[in-house]
PDB file of N, CA and C in Angstrom:
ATOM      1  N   UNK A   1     -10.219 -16.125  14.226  1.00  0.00           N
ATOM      2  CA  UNK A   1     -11.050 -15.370  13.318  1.00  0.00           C
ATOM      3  C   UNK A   1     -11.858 -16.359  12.488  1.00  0.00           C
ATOM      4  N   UNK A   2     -13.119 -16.027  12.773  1.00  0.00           N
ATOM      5  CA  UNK A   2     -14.103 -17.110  11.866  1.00  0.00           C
ATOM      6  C   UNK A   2     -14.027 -16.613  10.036  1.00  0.00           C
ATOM      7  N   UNK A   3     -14.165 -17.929   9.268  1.00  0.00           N
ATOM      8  CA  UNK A   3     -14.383 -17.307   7.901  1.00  0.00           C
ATOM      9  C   UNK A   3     -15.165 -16.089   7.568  1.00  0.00           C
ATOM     10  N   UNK A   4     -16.665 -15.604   8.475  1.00  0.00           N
ATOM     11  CA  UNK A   4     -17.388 -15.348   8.355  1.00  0.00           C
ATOM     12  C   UNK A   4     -17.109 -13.319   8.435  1.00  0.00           C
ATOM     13  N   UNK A   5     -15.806 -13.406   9.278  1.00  0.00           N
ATOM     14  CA  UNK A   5     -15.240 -11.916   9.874  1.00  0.00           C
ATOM     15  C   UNK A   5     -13.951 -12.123   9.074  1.00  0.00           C
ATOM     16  N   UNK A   6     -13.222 -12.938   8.089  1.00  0.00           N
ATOM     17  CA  UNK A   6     -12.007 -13.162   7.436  1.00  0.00           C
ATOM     18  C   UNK A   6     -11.757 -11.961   6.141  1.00  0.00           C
ATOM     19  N   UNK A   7     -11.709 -10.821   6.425  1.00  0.00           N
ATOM     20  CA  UNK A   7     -12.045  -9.319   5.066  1.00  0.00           C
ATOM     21  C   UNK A   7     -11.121  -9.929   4.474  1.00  0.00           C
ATOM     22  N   UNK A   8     -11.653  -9.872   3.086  1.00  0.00           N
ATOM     23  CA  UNK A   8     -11.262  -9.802   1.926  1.00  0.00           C
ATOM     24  C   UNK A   8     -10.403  -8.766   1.042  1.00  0.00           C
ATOM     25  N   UNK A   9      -9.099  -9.220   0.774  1.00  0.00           N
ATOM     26  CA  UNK A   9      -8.185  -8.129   0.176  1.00  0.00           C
ATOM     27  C   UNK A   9      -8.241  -7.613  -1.139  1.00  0.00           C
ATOM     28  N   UNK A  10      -8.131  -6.441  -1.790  1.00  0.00           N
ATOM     29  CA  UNK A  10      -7.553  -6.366  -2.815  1.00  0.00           C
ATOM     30  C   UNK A  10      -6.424  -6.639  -3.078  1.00  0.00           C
ATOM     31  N   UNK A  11      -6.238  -6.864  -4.850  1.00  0.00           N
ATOM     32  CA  UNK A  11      -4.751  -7.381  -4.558  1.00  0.00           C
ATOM     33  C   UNK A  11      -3.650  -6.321  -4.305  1.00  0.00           C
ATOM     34  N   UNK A  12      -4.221  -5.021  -4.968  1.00  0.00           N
ATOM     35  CA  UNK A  12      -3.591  -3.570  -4.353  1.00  0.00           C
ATOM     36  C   UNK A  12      -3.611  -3.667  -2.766  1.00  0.00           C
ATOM     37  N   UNK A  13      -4.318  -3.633  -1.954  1.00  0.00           N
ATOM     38  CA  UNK A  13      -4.422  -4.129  -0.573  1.00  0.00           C
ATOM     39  C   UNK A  13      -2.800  -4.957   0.108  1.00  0.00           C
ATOM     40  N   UNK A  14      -3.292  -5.891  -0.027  1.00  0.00           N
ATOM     41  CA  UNK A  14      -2.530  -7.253  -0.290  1.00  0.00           C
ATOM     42  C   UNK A  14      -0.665  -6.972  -0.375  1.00  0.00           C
ATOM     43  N   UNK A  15      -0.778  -6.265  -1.778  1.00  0.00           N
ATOM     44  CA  UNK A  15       0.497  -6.001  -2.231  1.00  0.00           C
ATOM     45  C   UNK A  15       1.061  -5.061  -0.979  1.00  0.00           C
ATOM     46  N   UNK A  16       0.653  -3.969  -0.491  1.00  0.00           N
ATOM     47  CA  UNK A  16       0.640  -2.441   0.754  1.00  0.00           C
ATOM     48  C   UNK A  16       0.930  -3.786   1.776  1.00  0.00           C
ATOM     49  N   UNK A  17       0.443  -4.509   2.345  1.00  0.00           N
ATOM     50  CA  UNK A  17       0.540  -5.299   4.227  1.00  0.00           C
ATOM     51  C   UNK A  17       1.894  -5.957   3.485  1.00  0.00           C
ATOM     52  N   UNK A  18       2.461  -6.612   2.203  1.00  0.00           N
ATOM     53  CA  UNK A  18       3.317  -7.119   2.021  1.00  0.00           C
ATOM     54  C   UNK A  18       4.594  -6.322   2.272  1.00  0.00           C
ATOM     55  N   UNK A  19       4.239  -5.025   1.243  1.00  0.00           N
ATOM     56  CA  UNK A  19       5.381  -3.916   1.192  1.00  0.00           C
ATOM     57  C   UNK A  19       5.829  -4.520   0.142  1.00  0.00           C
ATOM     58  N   UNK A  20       5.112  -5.230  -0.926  1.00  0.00           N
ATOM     59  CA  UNK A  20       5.662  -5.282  -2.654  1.00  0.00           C
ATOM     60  C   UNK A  20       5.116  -5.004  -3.628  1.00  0.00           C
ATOM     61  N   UNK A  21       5.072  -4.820  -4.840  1.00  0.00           N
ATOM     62  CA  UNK A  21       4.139  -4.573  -6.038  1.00  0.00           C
ATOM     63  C   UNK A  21       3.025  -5.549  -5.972  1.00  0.00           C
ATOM     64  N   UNK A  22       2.492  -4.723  -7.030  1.00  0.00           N
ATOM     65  CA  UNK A  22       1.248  -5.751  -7.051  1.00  0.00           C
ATOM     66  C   UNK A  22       1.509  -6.891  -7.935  1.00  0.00           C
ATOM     67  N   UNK A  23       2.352  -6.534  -8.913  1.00  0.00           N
ATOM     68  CA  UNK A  23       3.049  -7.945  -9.686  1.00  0.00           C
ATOM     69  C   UNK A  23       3.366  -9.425  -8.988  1.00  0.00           C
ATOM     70  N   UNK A  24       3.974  -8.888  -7.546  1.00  0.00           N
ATOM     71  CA  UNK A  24       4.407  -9.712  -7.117  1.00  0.00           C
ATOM     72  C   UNK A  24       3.261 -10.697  -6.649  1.00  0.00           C
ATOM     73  N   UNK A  25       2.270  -9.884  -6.051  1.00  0.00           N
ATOM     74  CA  UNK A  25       0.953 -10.735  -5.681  1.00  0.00           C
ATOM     75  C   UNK A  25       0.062 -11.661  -6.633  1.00  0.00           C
ATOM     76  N   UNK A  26       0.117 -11.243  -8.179  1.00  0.00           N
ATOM     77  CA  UNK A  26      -0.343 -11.702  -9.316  1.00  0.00           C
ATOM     78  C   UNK A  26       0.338 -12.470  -9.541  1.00  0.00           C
ATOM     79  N   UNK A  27       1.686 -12.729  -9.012  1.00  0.00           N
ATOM     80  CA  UNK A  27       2.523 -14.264  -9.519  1.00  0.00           C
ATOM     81  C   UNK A  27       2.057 -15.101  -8.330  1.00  0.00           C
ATOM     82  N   UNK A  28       1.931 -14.372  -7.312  1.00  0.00           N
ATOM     83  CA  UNK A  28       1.553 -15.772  -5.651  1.00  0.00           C
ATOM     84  C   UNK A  28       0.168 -16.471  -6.609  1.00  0.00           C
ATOM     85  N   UNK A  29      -0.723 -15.484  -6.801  1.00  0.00           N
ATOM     86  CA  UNK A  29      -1.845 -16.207  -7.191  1.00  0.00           C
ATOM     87  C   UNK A  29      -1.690 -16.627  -8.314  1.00  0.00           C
ATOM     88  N   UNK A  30      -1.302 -16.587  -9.652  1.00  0.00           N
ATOM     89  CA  UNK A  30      -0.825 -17.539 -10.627  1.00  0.00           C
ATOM     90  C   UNK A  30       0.100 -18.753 -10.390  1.00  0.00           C
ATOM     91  N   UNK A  31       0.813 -18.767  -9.612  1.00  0.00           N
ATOM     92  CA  UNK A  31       1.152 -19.923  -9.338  1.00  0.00           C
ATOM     93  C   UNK A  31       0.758 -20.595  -7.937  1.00  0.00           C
ATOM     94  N   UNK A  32      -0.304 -20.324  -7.506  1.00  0.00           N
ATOM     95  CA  UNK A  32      -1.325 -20.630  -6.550  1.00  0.00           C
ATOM     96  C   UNK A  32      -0.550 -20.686  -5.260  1.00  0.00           C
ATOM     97  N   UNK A  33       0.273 -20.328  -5.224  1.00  0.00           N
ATOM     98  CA  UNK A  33       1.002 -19.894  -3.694  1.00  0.00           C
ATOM     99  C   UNK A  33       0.490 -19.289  -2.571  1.00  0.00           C
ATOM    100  N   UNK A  34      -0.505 -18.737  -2.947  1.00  0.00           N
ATOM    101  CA  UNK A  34      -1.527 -18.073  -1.946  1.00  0.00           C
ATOM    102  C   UNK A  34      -2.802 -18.838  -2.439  1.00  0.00           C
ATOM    103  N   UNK A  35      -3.562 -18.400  -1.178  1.00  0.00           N
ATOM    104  CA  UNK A  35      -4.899 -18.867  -1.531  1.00  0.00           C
ATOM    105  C   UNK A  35      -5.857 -17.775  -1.657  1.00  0.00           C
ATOM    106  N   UNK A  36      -6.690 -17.471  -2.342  1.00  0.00           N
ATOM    107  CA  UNK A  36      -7.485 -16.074  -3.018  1.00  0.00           C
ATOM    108  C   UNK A  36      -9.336 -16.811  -3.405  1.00  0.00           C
ATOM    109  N   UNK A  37      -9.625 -15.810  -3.522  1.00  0.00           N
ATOM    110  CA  UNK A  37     -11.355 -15.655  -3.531  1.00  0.00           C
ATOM    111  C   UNK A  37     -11.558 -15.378  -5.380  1.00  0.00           C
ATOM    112  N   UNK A  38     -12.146 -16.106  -5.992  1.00  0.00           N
ATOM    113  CA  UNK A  38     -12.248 -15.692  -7.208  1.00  0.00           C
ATOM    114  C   UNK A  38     -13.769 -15.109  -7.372  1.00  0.00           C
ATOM    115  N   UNK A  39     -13.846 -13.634  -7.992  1.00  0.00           N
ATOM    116  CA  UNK A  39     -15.081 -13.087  -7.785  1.00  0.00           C
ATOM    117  C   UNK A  39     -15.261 -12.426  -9.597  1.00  0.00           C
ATOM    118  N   UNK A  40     -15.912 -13.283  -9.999  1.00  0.00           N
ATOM    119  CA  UNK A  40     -15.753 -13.545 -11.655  1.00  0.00           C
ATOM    120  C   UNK A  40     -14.590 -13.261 -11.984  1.00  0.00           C
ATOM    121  N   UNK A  41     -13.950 -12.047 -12.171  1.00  0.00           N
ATOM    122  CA  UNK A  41     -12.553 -11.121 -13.166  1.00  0.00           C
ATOM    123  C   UNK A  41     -11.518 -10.837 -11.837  1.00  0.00           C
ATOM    124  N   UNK A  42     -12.299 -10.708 -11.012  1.00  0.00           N
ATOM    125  CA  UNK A  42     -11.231  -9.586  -9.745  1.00  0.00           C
ATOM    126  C   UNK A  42     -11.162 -10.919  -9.089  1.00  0.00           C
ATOM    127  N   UNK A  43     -10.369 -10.911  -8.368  1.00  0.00           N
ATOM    128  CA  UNK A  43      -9.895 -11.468  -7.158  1.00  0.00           C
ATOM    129  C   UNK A  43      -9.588 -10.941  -5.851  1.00  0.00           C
ATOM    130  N   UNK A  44      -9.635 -11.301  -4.903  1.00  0.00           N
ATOM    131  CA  UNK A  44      -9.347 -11.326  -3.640  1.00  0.00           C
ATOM    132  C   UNK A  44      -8.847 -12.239  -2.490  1.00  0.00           C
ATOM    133  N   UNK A  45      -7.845 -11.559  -1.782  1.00  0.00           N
ATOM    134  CA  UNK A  45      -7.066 -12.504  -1.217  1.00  0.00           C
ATOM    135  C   UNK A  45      -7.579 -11.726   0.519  1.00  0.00           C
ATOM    136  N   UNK A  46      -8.405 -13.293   1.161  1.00  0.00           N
ATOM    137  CA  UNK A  46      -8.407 -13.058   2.612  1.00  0.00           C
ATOM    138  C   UNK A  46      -7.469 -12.660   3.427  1.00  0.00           C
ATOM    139  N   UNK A  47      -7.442 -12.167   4.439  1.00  0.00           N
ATOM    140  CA  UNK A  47      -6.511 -11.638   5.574  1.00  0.00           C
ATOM    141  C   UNK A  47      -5.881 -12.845   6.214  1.00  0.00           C
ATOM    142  N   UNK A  48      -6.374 -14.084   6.175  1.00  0.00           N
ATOM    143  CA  UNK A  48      -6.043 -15.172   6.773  1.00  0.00           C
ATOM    144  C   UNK A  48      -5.072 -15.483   6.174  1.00  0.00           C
ATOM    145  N   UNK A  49      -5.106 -15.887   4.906  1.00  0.00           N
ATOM    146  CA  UNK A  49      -4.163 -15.998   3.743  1.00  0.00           C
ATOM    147  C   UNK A  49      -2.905 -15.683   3.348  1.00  0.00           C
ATOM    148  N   UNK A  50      -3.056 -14.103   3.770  1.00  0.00           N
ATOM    149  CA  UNK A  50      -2.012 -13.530   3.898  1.00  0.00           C
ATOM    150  C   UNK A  50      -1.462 -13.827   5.033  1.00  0.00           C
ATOM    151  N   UNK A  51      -2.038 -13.931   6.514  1.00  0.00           N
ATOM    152  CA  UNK A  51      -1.340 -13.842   7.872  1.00  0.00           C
ATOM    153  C   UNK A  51      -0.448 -15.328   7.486  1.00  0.00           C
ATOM    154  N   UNK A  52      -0.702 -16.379   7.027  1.00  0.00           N
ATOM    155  CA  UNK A  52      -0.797 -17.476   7.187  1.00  0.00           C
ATOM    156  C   UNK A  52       0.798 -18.194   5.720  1.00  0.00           C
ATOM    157  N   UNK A  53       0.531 -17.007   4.646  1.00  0.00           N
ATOM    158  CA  UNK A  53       1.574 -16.832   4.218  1.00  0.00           C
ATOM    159  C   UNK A  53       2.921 -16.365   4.871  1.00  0.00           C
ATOM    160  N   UNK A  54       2.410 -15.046   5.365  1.00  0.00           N
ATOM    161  CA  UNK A  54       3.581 -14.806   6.003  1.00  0.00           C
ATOM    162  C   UNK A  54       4.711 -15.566   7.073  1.00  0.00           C
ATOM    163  N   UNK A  55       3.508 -15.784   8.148  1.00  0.00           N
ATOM    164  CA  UNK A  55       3.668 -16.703   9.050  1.00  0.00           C
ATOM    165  C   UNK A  55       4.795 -18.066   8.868  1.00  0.00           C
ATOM    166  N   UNK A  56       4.298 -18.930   7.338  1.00  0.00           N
ATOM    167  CA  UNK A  56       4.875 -19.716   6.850  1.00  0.00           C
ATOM    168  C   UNK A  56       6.589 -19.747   6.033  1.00  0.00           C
ATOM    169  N   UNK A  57       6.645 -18.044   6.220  1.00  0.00           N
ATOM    170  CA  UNK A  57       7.507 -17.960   5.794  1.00  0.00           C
ATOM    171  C   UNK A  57       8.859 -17.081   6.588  1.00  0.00           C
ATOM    172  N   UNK A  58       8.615 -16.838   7.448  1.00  0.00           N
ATOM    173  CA  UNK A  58       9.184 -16.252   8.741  1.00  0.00           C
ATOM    174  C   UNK A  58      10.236 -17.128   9.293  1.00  0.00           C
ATOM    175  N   UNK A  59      11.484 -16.664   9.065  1.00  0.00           N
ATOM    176  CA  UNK A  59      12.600 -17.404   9.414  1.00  0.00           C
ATOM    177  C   UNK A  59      13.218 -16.786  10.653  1.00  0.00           C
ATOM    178  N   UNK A  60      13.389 -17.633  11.565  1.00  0.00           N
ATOM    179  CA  UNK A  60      13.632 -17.463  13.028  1.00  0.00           C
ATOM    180  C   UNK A  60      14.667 -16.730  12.982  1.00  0.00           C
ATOM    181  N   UNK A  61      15.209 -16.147  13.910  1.00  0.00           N
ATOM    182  CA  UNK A  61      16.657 -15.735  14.150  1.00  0.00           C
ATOM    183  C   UNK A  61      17.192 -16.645  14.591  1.00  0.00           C
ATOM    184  N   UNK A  62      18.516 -16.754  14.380  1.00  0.00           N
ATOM    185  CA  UNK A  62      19.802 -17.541  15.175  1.00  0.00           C
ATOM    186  C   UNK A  62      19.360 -18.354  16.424  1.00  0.00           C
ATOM    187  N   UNK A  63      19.653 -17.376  16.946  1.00  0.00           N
ATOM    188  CA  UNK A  63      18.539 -17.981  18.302  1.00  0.00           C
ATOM    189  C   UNK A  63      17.959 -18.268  18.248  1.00  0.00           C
ATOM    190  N   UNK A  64      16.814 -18.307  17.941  1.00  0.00           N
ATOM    191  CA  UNK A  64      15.993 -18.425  17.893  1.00  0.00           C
ATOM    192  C   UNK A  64      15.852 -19.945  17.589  1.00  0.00           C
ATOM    193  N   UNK A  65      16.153 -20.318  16.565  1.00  0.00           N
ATOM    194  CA  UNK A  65      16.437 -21.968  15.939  1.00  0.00           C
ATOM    195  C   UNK A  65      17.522 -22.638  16.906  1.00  0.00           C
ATOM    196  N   UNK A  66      17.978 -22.153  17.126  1.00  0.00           N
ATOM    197  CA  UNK A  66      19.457 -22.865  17.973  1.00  0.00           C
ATOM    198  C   UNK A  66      18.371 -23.647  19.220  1.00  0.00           C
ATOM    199  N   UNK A  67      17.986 -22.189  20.043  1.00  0.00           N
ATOM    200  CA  UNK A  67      17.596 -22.656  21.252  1.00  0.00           C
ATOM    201  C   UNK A  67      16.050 -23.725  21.039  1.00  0.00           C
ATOM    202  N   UNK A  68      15.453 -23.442  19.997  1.00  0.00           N
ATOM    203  CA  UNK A  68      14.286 -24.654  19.891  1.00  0.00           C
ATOM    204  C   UNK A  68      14.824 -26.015  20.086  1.00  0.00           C
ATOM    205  N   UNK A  69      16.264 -26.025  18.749  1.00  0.00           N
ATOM    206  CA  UNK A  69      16.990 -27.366  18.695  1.00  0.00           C
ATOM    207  C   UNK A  69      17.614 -28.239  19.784  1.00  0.00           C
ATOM    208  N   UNK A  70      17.794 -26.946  20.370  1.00  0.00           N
ATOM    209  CA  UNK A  70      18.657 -27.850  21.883  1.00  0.00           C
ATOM    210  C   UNK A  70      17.421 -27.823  23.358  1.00  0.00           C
ATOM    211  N   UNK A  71      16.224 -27.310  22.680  1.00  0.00           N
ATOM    212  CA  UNK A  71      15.021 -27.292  23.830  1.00  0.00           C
ATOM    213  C   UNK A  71      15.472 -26.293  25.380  1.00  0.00           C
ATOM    214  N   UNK A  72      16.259 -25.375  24.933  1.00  0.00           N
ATOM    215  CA  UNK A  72      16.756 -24.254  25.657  1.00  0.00           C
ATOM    216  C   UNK A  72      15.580 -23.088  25.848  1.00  0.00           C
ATOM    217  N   UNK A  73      15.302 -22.631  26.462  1.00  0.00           N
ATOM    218  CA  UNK A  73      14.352 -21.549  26.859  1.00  0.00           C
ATOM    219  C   UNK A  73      15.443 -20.070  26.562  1.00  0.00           C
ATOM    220  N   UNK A  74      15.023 -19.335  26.028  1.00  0.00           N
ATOM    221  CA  UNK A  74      15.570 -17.902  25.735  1.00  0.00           C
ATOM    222  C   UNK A  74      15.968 -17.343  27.054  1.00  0.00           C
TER     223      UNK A  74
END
């Protein structure tokens, strides 16, 4: 996905694809944990951003880690 097609979230948005408050999204971006669009007062957080959060934070299953470690195929 080019920057150019990358939609821009609300943080209401944002908070809904997470499945948390919106509080919670106002602390990612106060403590700059995410990366966001500053548009004077409002903000917005790209779709990339989010995929890329998540992504980063996605803990394998069991298996999942085991078999990387020992270079085992599922």
């Amino acid at each position: 996905m080019s920057s150019h097609d990358d939609r821009l979230l609300t943080v209401d948005e944002a908070a809904e694809r997470l499945g948390t408050g919106v509080r919670f999204v106002r602390r990612l971006i106060q403590e700059r944990r995410i990366r966001y669009v500053k548009l004077g007062k409002p903000v917005r957080i790209p779709e990339s951003a989010l995929a890329s959060y998540i992504a980063h934070r996605t803990v394998p299953a069991a298996h999942e880690a085991r078999d990387a470690r020992y270079g085992r195929a599922a």
